[in-house]
C-alpha atoms as a PDB file:
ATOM      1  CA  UNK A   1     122.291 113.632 160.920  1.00  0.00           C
ATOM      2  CA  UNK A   2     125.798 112.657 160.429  1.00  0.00           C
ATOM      3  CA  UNK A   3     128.208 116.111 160.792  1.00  0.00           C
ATOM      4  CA  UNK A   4     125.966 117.871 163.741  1.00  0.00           C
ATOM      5  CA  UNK A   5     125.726 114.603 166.166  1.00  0.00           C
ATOM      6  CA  UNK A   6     121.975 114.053 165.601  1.00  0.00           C
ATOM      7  CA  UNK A   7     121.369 110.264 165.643  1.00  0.00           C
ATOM      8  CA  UNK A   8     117.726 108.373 165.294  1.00  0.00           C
ATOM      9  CA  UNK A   9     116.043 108.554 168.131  1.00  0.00           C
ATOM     10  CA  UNK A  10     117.215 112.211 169.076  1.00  0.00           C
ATOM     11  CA  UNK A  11     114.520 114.852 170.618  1.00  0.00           C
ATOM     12  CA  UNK A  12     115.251 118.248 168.875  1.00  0.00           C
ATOM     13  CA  UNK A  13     114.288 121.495 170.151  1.00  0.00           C
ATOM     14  CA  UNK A  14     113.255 123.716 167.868  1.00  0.00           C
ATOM     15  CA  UNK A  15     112.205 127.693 168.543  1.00  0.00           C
ATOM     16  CA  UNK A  16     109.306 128.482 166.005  1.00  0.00           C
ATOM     17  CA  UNK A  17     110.096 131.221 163.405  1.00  0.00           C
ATOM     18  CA  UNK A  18     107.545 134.241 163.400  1.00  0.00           C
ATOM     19  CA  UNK A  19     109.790 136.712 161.757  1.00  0.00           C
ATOM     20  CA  UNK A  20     111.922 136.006 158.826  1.00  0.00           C
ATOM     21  CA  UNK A  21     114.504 138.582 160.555  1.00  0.00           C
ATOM     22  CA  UNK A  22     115.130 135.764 163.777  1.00  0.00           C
ATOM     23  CA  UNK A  23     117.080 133.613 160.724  1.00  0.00           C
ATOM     24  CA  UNK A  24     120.439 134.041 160.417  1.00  0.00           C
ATOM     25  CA  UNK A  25     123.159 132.707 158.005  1.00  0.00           C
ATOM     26  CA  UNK A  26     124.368 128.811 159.354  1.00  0.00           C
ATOM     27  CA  UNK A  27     121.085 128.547 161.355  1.00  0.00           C
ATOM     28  CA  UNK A  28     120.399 124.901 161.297  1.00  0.00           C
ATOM     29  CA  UNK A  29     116.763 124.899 160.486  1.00  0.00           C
ATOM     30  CA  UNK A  30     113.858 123.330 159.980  1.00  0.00           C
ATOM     31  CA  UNK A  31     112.429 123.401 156.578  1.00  0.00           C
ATOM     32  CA  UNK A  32     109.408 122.106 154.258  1.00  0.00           C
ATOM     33  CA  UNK A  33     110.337 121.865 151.258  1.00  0.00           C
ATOM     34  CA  UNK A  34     107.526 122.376 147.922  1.00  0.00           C
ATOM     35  CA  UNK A  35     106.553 118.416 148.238  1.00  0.00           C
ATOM     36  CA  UNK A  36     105.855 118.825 151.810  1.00  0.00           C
ATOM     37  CA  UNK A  37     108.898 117.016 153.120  1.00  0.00           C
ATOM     38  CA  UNK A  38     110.619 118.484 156.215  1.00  0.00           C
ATOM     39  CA  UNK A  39     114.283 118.297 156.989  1.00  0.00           C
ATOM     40  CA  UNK A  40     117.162 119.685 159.231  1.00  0.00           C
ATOM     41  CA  UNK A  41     119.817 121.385 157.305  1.00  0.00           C
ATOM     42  CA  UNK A  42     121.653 124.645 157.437  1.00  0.00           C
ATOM     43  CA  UNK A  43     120.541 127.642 155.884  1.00  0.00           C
ATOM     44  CA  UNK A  44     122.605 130.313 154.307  1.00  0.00           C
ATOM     45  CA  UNK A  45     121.106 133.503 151.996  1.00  0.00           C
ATOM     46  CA  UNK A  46     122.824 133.932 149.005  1.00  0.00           C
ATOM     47  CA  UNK A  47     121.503 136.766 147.033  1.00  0.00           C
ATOM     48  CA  UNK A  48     118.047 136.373 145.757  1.00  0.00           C
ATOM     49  CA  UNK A  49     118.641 132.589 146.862  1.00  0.00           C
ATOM     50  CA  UNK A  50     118.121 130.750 150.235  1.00  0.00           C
ATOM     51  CA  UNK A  51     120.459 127.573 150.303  1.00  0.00           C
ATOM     52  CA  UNK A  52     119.683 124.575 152.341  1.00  0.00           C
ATOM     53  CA  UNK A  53     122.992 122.939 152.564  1.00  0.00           C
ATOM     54  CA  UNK A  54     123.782 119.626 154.722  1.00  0.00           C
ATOM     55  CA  UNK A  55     126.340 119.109 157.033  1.00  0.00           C
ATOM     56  CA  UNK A  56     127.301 115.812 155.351  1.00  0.00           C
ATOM     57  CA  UNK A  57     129.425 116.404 152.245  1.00  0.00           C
ATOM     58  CA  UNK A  58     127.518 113.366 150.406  1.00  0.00           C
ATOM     59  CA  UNK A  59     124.276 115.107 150.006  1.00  0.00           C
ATOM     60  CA  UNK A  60     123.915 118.469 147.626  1.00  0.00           C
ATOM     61  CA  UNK A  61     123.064 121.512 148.752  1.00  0.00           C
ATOM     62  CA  UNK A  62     119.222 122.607 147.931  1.00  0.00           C
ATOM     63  CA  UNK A  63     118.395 126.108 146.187  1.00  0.00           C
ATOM     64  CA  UNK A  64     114.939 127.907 146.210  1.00  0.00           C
ATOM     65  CA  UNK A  65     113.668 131.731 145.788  1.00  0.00           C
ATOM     66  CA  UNK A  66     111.938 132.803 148.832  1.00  0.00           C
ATOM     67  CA  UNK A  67     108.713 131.474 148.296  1.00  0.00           C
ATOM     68  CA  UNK A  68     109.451 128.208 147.348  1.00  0.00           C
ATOM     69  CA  UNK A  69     110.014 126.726 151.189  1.00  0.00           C
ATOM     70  CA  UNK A  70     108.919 127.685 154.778  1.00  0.00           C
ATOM     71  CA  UNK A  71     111.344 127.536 157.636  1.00  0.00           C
ATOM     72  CA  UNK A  72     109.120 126.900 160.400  1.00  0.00           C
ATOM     73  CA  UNK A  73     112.075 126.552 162.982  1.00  0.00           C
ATOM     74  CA  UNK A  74     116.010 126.766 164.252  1.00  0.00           C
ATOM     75  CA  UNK A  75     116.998 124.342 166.274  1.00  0.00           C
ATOM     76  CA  UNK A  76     118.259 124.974 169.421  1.00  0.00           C
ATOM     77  CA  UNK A  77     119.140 121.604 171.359  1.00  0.00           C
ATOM     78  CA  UNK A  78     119.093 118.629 170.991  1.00  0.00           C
ATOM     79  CA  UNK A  79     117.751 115.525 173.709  1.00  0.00           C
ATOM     80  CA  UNK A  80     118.427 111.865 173.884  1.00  0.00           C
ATOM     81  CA  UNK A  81     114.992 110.191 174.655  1.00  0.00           C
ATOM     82  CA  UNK A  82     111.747 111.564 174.344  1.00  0.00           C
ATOM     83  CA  UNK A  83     110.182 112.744 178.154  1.00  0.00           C
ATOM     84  CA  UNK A  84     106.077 111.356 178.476  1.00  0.00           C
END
């Protein structure tokens, strides 16, 4: 994930979200979007609105009410190899 240092291959530790009140403005996150897909992006409440919005400039930022995604987790580290 070009902009935070994430590169394929990378172990991220995520904390799971029980309350919606453990999110906070430029969390990155982990999100599932309404098809299902999951990604890592930053989230930031604006109004009625919760903004996904990536840390590279190339991609768009993502807009949805409430109920339209889950954010199931905010990252909190991030490993280089995956431990068996």
């Amino acid at each position: 994930m070009e902009g935070e240092g994430i590169e394929d291959g990378d172990v991220l530790v995520v904390k799971r979200v029980f309350e919606e009140s453990d999110i906070k403005n430029g969390k990155l996150v982990i999100a599932v979007l309404p098809n299902g897909k999951c990604v890592v992006k930053r989230i930031y409440f604006e109004g009625d609105k919760i903004v996904l919005r990536s840390s590279n400039a190339r991609f768009k930022d993502l807009v949805f009410g409430p109920d339209e995604i889950r954010i199931d987790g905010i990252v909190k580290g991030l490993g280089w190899r995956e431990l068996v």
